[in-house]
N, C-alpha and C. Protein backbone atom coordinates (compact mmCIF):
# COMPACT_ATOMS: atom_id res chain seq x y z
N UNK A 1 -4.87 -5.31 -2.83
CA UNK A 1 -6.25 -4.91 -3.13
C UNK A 1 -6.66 -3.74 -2.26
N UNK A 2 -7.31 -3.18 -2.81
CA UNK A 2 -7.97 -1.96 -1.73
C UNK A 2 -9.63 -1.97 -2.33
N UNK A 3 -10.04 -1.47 -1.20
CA UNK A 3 -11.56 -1.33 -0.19
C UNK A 3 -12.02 -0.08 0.00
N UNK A 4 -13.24 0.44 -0.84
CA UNK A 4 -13.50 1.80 -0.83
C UNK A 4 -14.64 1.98 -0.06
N UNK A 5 -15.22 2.49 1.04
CA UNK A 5 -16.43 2.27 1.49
C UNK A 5 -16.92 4.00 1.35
N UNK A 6 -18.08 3.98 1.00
CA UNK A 6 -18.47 5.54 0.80
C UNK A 6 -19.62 5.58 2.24
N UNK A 7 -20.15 6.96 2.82
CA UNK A 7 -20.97 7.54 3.31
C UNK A 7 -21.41 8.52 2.97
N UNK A 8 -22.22 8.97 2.95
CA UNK A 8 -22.91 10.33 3.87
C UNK A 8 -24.05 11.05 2.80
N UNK A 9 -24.67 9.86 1.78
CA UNK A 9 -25.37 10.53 1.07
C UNK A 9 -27.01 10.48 1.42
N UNK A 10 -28.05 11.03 0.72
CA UNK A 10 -29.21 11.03 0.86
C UNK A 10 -30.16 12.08 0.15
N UNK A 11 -30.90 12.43 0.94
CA UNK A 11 -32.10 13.40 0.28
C UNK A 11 -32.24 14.77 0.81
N UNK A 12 -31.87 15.74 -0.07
CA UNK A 12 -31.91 17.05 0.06
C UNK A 12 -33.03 17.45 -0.81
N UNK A 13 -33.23 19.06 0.02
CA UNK A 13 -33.88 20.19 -1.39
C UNK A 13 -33.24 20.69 -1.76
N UNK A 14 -33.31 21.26 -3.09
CA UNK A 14 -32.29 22.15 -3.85
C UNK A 14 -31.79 23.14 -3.31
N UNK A 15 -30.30 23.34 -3.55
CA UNK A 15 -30.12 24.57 -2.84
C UNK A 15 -29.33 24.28 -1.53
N UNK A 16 -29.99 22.70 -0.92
CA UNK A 16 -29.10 22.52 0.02
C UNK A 16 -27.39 21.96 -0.20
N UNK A 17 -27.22 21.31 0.97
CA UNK A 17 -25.75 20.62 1.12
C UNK A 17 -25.80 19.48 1.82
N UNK A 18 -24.74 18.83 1.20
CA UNK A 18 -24.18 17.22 1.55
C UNK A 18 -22.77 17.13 1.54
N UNK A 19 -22.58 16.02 2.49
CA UNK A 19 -20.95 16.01 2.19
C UNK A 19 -21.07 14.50 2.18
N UNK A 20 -20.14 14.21 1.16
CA UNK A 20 -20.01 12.52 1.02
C UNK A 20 -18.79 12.43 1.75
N UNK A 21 -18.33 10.75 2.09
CA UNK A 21 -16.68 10.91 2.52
C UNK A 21 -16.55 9.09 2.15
N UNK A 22 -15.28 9.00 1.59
CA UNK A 22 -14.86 8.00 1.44
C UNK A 22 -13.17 7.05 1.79
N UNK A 23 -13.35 6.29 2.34
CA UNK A 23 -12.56 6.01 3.46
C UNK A 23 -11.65 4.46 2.23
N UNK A 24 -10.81 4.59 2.80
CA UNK A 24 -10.00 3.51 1.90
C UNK A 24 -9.05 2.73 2.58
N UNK A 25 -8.79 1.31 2.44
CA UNK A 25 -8.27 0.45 3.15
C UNK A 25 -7.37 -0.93 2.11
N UNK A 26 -7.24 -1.32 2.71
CA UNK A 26 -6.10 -2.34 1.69
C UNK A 26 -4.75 -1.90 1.36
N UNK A 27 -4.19 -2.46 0.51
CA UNK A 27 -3.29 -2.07 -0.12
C UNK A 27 -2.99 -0.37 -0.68
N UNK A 28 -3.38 0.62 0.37
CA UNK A 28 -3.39 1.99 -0.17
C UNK A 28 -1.52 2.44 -0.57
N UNK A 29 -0.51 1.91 -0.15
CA UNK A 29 0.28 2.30 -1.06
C UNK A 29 0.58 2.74 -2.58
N UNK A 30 -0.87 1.95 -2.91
CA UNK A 30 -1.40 1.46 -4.60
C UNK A 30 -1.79 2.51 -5.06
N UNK A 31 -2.61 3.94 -3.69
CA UNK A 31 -3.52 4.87 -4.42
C UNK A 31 -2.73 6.16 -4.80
N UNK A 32 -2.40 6.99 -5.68
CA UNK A 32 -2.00 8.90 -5.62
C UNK A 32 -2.53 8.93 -6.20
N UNK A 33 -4.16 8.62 -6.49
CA UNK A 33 -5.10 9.73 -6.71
C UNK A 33 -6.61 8.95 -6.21
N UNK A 34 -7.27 9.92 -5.83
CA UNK A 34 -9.14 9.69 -5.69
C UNK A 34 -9.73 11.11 -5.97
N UNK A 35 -11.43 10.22 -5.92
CA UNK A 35 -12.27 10.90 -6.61
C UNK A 35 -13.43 10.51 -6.52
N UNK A 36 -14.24 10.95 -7.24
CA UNK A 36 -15.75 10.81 -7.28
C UNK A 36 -16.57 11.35 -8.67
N UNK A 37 -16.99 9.69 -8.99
CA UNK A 37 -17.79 9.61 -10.17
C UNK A 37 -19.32 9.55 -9.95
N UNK A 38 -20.19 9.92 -10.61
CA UNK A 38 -21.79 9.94 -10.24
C UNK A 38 -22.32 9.21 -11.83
N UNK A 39 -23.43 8.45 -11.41
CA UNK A 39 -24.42 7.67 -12.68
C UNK A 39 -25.83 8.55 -12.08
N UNK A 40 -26.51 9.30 -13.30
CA UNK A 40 -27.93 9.52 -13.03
C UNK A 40 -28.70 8.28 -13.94
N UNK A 41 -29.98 7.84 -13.52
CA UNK A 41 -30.60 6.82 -14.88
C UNK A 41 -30.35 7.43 -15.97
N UNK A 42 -29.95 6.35 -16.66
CA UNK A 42 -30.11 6.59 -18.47
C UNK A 42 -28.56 7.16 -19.01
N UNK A 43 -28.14 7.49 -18.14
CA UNK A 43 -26.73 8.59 -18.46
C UNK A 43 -25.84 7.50 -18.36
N UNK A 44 -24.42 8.08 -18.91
CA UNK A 44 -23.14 7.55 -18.77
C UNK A 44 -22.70 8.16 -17.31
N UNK A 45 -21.64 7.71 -16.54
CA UNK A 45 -20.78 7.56 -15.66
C UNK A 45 -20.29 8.92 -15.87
N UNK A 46 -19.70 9.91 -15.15
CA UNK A 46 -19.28 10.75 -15.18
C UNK A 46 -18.26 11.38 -14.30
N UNK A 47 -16.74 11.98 -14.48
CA UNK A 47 -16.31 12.73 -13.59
C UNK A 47 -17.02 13.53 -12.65
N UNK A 48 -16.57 13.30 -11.88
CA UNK A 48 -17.37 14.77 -10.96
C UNK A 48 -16.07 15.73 -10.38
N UNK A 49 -15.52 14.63 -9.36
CA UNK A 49 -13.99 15.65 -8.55
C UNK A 49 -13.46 14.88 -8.90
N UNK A 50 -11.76 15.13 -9.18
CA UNK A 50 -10.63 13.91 -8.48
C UNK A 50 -9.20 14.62 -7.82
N UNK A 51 -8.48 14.25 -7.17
CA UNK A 51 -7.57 14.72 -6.67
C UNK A 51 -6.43 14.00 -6.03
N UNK A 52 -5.04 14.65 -6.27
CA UNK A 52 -4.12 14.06 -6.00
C UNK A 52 -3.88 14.20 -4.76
N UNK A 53 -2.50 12.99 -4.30
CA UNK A 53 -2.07 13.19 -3.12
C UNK A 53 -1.96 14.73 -2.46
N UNK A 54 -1.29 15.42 -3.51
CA UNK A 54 -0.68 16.36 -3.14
C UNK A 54 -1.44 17.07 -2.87
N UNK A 55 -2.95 16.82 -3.60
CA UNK A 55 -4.24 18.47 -3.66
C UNK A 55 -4.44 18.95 -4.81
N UNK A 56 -3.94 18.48 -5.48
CA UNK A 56 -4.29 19.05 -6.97
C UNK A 56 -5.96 18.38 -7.07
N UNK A 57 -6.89 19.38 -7.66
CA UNK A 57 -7.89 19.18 -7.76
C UNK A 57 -8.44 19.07 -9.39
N UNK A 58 -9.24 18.36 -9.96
CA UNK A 58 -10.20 18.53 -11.11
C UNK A 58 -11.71 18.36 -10.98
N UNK A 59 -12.16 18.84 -11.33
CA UNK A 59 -13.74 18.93 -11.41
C UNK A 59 -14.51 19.27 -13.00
N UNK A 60 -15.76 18.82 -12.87
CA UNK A 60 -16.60 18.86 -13.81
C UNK A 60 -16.90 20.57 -13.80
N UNK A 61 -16.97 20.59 -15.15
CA UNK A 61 -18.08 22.16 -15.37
C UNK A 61 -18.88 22.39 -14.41
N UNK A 62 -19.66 21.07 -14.73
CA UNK A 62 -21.25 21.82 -13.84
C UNK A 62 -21.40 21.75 -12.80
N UNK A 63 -20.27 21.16 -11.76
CA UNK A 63 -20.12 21.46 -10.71
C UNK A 63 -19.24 22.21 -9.97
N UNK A 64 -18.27 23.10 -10.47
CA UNK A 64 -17.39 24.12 -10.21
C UNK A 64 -18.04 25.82 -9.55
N UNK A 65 -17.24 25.69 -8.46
CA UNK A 65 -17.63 26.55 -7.87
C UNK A 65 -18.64 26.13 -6.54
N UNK A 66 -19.18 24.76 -6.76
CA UNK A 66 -20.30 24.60 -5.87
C UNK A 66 -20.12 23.08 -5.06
N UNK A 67 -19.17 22.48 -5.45
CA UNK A 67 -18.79 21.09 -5.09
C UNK A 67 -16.89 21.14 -4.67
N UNK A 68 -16.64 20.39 -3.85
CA UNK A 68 -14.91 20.55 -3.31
C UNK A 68 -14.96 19.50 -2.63
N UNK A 69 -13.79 18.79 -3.71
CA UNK A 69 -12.85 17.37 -3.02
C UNK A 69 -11.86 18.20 -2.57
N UNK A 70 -11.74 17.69 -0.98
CA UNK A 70 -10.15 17.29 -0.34
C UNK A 70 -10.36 15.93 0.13
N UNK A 71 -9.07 15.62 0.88
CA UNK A 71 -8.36 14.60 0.92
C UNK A 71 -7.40 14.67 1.97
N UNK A 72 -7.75 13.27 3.02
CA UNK A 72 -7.11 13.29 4.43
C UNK A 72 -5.80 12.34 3.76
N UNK A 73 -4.64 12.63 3.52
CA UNK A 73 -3.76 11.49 3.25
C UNK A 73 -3.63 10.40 4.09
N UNK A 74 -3.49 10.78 5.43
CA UNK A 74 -3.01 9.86 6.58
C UNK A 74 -3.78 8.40 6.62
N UNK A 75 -5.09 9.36 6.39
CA UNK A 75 -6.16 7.83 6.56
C UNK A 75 -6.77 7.36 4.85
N UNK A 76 -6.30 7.99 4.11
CA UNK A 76 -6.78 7.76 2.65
C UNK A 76 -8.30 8.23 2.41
N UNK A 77 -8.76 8.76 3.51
CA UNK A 77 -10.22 9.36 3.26
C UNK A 77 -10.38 10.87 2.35
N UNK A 78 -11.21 10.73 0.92
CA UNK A 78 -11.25 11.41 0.45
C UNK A 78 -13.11 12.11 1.13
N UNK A 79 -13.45 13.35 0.44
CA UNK A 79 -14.44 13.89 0.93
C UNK A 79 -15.49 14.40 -0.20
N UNK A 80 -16.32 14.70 -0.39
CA UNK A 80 -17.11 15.61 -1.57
C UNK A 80 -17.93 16.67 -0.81
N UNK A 81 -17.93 18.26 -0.71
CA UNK A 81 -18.38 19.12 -0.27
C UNK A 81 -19.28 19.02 -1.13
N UNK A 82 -20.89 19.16 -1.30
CA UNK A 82 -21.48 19.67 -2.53
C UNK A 82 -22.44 20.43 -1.70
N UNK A 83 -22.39 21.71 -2.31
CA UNK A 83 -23.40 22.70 -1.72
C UNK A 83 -24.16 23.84 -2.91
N UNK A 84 -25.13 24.08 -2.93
CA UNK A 84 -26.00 24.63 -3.69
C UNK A 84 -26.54 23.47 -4.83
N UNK A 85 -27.30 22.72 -4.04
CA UNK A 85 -27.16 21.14 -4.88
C UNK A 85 -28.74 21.56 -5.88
N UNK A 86 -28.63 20.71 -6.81
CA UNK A 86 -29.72 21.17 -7.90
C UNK A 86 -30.09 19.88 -8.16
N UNK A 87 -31.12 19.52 -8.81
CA UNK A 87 -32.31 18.16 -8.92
C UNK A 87 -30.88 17.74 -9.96
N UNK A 88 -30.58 18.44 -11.32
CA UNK A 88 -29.60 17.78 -11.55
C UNK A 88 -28.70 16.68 -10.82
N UNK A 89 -28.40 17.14 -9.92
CA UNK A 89 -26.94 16.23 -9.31
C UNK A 89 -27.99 15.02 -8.77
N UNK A 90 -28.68 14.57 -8.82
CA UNK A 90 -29.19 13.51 -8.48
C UNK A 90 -28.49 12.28 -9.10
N UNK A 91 -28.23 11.26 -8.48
CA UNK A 91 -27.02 10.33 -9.37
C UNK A 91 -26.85 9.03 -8.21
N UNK A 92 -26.31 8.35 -8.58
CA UNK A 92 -25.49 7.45 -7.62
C UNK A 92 -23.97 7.94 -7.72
N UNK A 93 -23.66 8.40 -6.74
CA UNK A 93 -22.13 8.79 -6.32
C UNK A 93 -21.36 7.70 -6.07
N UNK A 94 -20.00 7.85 -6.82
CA UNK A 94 -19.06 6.60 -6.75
C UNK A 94 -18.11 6.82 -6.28
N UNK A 95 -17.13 6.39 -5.00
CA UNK A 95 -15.68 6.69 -4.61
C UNK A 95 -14.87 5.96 -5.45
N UNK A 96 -13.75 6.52 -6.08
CA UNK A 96 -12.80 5.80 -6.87
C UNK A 96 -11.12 6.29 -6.38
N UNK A 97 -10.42 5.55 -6.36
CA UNK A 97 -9.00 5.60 -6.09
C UNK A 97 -8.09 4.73 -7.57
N UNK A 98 -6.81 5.23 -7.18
CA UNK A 98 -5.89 4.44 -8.40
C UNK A 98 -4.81 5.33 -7.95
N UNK A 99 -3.90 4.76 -8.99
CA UNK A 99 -2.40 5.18 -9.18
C UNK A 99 -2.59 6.32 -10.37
N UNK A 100 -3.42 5.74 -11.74
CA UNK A 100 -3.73 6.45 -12.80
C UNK A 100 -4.44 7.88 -12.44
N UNK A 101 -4.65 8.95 -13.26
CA UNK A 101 -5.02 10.14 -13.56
C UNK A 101 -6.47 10.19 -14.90
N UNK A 102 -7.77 10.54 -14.42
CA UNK A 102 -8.08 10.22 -13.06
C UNK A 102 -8.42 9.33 -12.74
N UNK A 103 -8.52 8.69 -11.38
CA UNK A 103 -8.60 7.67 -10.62
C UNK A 103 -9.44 6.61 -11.32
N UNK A 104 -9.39 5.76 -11.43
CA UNK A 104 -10.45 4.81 -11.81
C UNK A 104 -10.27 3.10 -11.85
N UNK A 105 -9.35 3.27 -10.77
CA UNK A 105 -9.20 1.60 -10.86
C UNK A 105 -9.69 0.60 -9.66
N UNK A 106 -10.64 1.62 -8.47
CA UNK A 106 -10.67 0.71 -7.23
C UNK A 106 -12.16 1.72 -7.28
N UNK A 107 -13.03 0.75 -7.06
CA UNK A 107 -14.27 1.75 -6.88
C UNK A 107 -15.54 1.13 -5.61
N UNK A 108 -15.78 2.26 -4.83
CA UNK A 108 -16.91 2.03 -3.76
C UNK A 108 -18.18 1.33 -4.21
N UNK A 109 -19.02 1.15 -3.63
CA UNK A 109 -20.27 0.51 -4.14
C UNK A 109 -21.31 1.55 -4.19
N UNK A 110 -20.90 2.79 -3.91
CA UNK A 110 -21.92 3.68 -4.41
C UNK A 110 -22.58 4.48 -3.27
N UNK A 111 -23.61 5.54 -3.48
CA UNK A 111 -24.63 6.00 -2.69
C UNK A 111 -25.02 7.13 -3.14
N UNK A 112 -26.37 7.07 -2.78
CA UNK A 112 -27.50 7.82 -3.83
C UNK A 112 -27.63 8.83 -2.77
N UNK A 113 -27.12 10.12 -3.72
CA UNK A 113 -27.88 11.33 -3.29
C UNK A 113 -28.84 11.66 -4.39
N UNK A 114 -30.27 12.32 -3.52
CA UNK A 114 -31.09 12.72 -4.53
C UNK A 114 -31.57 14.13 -3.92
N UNK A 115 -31.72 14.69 -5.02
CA UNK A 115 -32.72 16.32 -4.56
C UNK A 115 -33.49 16.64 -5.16
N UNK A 116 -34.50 17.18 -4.28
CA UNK A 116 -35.91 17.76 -4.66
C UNK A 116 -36.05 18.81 -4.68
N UNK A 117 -36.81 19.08 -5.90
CA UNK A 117 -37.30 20.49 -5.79
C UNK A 117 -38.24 21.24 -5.23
């Protein structure tokens, strides 16, 4: 089994920056790949980053260019750079790990970044 614990979210103004980070424990032999999914109300679940062991990265449209997953292998801690943040990205942010492409089989309990305009 593995254990996703997320940090580092909260309340910005637009425009600013956050960095999430998510730390993973258990059975991580289990994980080559993580990521980060976000829920705003009313919406479906959504990609945001994900990335392989190696660094291979994917990202959403609407956050390209302005958001960057890496990834500490040693300790299984993945990260979310998001900078030039917009009321959009308001969401509950999800850490996810797996074996599968993209990640989606071990998931954090969440944390709400929100921004104001």
């Amino acid at each position: 089994q593995v254990q996703l614990v997320e940090s580092g979210g909260g309340l910005v103004q637009a425009g600013g920056s956050l960095r999430l980070s998510c730390a993973a424990s258990g059975t991580i032999s289990s994980i080559n790949n993580m990521g980060w999914y976000r829920q705003a109300p009313g919406k479906q679940r959504e990609l945001v980053a994900a990335i392989t062991n190696g660094g291979t990265t994917q990202y959403a449209e609407s956050v390209k260019g302005r958001f960057t997953c890496s990834i500490e292998n040693s300790k299984k801690t993945v990260f979310l750079q998001m900078n030039s943040l917009k009321t959009e990205d308001t969401a509950v942010y999800y850490c996810c790990a797996g074996r599968a492409w993209p990640p989606a089989r071990y998931w954090g309990q969440g944390t709400q970044v929100t921004v104001s305009s």
